[in-house]
Protein backbone atom coordinates (compact mmCIF):
# COMPACT_ATOMS: atom_id res chain seq x y z
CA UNK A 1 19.80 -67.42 -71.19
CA UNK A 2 22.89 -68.63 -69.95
CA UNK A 3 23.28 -70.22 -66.72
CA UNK A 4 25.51 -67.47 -65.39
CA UNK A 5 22.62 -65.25 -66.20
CA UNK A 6 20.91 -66.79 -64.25
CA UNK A 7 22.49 -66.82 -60.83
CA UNK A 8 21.13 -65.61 -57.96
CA UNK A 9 22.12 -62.18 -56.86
CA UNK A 10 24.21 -62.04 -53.87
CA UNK A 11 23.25 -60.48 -50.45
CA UNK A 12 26.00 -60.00 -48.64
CA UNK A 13 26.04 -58.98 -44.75
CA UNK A 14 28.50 -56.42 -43.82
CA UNK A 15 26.68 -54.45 -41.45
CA UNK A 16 28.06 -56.15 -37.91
CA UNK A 17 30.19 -53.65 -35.26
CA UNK A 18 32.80 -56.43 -35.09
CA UNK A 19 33.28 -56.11 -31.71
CA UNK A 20 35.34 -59.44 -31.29
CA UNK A 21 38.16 -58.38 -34.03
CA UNK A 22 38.79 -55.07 -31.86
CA UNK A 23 41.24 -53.05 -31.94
CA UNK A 24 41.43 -53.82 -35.51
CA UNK A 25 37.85 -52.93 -36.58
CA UNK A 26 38.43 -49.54 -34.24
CA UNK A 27 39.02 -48.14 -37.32
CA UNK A 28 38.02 -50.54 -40.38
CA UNK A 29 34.65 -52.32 -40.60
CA UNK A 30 34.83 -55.89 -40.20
CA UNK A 31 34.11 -57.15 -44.22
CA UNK A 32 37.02 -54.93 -45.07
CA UNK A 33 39.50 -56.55 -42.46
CA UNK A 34 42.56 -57.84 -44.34
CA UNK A 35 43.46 -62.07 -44.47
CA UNK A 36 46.69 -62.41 -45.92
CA UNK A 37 46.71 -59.31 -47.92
CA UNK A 38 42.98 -59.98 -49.40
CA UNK A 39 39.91 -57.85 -47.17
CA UNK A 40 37.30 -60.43 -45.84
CA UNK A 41 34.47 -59.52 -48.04
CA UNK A 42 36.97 -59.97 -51.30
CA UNK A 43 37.86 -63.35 -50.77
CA UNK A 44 33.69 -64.13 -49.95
CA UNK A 45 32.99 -62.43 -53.24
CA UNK A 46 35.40 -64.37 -54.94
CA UNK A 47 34.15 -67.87 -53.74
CA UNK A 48 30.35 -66.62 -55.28
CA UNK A 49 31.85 -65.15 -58.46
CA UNK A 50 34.27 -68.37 -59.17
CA UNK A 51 30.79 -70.11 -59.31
CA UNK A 52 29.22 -67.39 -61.20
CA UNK A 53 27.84 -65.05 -59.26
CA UNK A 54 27.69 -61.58 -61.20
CA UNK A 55 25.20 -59.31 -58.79
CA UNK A 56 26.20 -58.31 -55.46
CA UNK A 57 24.10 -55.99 -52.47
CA UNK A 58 25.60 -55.31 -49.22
CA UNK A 59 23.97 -53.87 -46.48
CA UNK A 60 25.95 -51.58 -44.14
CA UNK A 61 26.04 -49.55 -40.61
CA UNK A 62 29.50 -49.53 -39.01
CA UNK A 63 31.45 -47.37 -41.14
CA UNK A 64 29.26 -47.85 -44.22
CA UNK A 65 31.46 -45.02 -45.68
CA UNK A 66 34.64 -47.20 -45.98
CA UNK A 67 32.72 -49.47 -47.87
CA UNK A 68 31.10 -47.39 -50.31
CA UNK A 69 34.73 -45.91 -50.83
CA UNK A 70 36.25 -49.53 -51.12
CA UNK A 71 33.69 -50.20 -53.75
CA UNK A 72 33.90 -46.88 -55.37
CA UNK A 73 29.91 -47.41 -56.51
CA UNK A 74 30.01 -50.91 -58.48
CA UNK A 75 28.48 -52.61 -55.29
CA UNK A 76 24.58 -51.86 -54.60
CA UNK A 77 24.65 -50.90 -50.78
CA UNK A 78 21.59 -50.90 -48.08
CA UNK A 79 22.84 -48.34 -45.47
CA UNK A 80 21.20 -49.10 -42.34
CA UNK A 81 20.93 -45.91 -39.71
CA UNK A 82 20.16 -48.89 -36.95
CA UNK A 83 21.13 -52.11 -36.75
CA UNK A 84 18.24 -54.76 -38.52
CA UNK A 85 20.17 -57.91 -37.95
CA UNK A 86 20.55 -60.33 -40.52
CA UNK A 87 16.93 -61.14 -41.31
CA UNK A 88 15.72 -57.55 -40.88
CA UNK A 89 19.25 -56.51 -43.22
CA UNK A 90 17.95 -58.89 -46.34
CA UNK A 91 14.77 -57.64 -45.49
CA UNK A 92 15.56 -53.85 -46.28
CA UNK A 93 17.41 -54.68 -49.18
CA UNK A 94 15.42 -56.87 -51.05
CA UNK A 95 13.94 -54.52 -53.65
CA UNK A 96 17.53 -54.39 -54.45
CA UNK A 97 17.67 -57.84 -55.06
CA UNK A 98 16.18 -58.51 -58.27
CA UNK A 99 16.09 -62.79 -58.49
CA UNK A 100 14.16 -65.18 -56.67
CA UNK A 101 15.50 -66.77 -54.77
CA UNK A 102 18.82 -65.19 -53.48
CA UNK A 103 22.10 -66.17 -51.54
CA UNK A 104 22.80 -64.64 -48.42
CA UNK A 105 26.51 -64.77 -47.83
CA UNK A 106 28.28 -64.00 -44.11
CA UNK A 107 31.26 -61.75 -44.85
CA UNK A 108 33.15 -63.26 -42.58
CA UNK A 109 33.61 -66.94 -43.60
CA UNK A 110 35.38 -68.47 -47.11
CA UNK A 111 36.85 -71.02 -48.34
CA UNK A 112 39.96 -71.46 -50.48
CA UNK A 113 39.74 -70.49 -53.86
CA UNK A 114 39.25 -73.34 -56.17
CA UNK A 115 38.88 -75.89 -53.11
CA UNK A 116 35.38 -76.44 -53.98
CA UNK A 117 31.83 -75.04 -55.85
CA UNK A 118 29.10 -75.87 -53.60
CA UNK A 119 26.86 -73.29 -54.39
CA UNK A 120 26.06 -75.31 -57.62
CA UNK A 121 25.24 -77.97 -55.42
CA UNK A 122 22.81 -75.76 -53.55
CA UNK A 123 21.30 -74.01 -56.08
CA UNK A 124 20.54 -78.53 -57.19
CA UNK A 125 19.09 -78.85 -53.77
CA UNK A 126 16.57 -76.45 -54.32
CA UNK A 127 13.31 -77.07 -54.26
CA UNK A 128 10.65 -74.00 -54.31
CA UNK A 129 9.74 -71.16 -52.28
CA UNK A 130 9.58 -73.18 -49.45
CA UNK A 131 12.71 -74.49 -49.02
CA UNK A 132 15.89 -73.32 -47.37
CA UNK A 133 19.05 -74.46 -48.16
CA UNK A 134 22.35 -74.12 -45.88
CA UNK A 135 26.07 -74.26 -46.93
CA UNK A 136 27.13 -76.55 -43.65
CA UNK A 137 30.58 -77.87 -42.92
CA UNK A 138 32.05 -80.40 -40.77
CA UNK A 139 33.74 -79.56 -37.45
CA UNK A 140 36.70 -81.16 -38.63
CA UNK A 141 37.19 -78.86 -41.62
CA UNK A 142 36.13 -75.58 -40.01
CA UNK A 143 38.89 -72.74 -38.02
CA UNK A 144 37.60 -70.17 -35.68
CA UNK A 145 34.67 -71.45 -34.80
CA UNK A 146 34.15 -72.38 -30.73
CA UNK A 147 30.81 -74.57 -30.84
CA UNK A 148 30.63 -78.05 -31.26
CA UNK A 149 27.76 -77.52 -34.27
CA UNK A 150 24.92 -76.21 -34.86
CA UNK A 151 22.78 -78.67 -36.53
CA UNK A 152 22.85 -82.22 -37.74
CA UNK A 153 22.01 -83.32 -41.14
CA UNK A 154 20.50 -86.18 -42.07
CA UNK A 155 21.71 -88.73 -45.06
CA UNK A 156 19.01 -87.22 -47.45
CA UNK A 157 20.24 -84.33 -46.79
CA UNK A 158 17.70 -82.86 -44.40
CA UNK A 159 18.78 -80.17 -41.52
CA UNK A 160 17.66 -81.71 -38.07
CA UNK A 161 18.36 -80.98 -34.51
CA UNK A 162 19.56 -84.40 -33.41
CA UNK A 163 19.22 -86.57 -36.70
CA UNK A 164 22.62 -87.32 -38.79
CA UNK A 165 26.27 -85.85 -38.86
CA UNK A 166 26.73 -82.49 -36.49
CA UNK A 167 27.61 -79.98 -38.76
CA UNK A 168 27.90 -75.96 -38.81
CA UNK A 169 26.17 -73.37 -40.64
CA UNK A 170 28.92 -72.16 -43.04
CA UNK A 171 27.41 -68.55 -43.63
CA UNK A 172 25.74 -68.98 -46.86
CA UNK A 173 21.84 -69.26 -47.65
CA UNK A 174 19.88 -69.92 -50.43
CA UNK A 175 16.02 -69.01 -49.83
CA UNK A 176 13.45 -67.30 -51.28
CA UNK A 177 11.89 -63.94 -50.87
CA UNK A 178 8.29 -64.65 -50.24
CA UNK A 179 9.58 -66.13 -46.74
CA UNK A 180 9.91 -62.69 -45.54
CA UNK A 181 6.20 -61.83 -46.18
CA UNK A 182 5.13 -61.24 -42.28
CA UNK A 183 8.13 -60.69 -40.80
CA UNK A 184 9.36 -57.65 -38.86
CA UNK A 185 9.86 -54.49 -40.51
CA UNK A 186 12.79 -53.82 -38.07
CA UNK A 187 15.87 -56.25 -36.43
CA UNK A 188 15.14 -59.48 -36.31
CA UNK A 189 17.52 -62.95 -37.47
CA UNK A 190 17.90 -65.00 -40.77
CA UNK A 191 17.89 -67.79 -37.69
CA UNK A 192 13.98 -67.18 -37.10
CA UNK A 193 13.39 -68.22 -40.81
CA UNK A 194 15.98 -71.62 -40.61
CA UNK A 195 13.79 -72.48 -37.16
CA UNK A 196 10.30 -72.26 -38.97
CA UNK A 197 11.77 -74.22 -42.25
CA UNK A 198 13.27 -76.75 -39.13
CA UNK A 199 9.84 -77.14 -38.19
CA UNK A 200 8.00 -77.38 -41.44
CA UNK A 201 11.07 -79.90 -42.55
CA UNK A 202 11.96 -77.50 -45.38
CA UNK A 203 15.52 -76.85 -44.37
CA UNK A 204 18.51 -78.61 -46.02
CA UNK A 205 21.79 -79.08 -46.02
CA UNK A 206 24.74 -79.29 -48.66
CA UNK A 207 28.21 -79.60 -47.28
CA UNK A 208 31.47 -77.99 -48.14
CA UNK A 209 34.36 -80.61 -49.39
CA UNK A 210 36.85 -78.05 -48.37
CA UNK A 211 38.66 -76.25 -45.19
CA UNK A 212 36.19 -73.20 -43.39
CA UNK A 213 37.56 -70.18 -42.51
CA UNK A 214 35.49 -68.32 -40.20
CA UNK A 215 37.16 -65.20 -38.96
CA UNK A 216 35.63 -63.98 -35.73
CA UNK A 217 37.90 -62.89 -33.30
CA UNK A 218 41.95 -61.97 -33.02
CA UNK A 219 42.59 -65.57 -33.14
CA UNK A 220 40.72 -67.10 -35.46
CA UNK A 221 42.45 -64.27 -37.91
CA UNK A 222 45.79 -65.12 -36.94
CA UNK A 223 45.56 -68.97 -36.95
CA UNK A 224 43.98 -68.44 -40.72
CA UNK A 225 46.59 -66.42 -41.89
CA UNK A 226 48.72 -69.39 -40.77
CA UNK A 227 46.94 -71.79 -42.51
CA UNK A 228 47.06 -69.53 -45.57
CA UNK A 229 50.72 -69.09 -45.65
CA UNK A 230 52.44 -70.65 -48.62
């Protein structure tokens, strides 16, 4: 088996309201918002498949149909009549998801193509079905995002609260399934499932050598765009 066989399949989160990126999401789900040219989920597929990735699910509420169109069937979609959040979305969708373990990917965060391939390096820091590992980036490389951080990881590569470099969760996961065995059947977070691998010291980090797009808000969409421009 190849190791592009192997990869894990892809769960991608596409189900928000977008609220912040109004009046453009009025009419267009957030994942399928444009960035220079390319929709939001596109350029988020690309940085998985330029690594590999071959299997893709999204889950989807807010005008599910205009993703379902935009795919025209050759991406698995979860429709969601309510909200689940991102824990409860993976949730719903993981008979859908047919490795172990999976990536959970934000559709609203990339990097430039070709910039760098840390998945591979995740997929290395992988330990068992206990473990968690986070794509994390340094403030200094990141756009559109208004914290400080959200964590700090440690020189052995080890998520903490208060323990190493402050860095922020980049909006990709690697983890397995079995951590959703007692969980809510309805909304709940991915977050809850980071805070009990934070507590059982199962949660680590790998960081992305490259600039972080996250595209939140009006702003953050036009000062990427910038950024982007040739």
């Amino acid at each position: 088996m190849t190791e592009a066989a192997r990869f894990p399949d892809v769960m991608l989160l596409a189900a928000g309201l977008g609220t912040r990126l109004r009046p453009i999401t009025e009419n267009l789900p957030k994942p399928l918002v444009p960035v220079a040219g390319i929709p939001l989920i596109e350029r988020i597929m690309a940085n998985a498949r330029a690594e590999g990735a071959k299997r893709f699910v999204a889950n989807a509420h807010y005008r599910a149909d205009q993703i379902l169109a935009h795919f025209g069937g050759l991406l698995k979609v979860s429709r969601e009549d309510d909200l689940l959040g991102t824990g409860g979305g993976v949730k719903r969708a993981l008979p859908m998801l047919h490795s172990d373990p999976i990536l959970v990917m934000n559709t609203d965060a990339f990097w430039p193509p070709g910039s760098d391939a840390p998945l591979a390096r995740m997929l290395a820091r992988y330990g068992g079905p206990h473990d968690i590992v986070l794509l994390c980036v340094h403030p200094r490389n990141a756009t559109g995002f208004a914290r400080s951080h959200d964590f700090c990881l440690s020189p052995q590569g080890e998520v903490t609260r208060d323990y190493g470099a402050p860095v922020i969760y980049a909006g990709v996961a690697l983890l397995g399934k079995s951590l959703f065995e007692g969980t809510p059947d309805g909304a709940f977070p991915l977050t809850d499932l980071f805070e009990a691998a934070l507590e059982r010291e199962t949660l680590f980090g790998v960081v992305l050598d490259a600039p972080w797009f996250h595209v939140g808000d009006a702003a953050a969409l036009a000062e990427t765009e910038r950024l982007l421009a040739p």
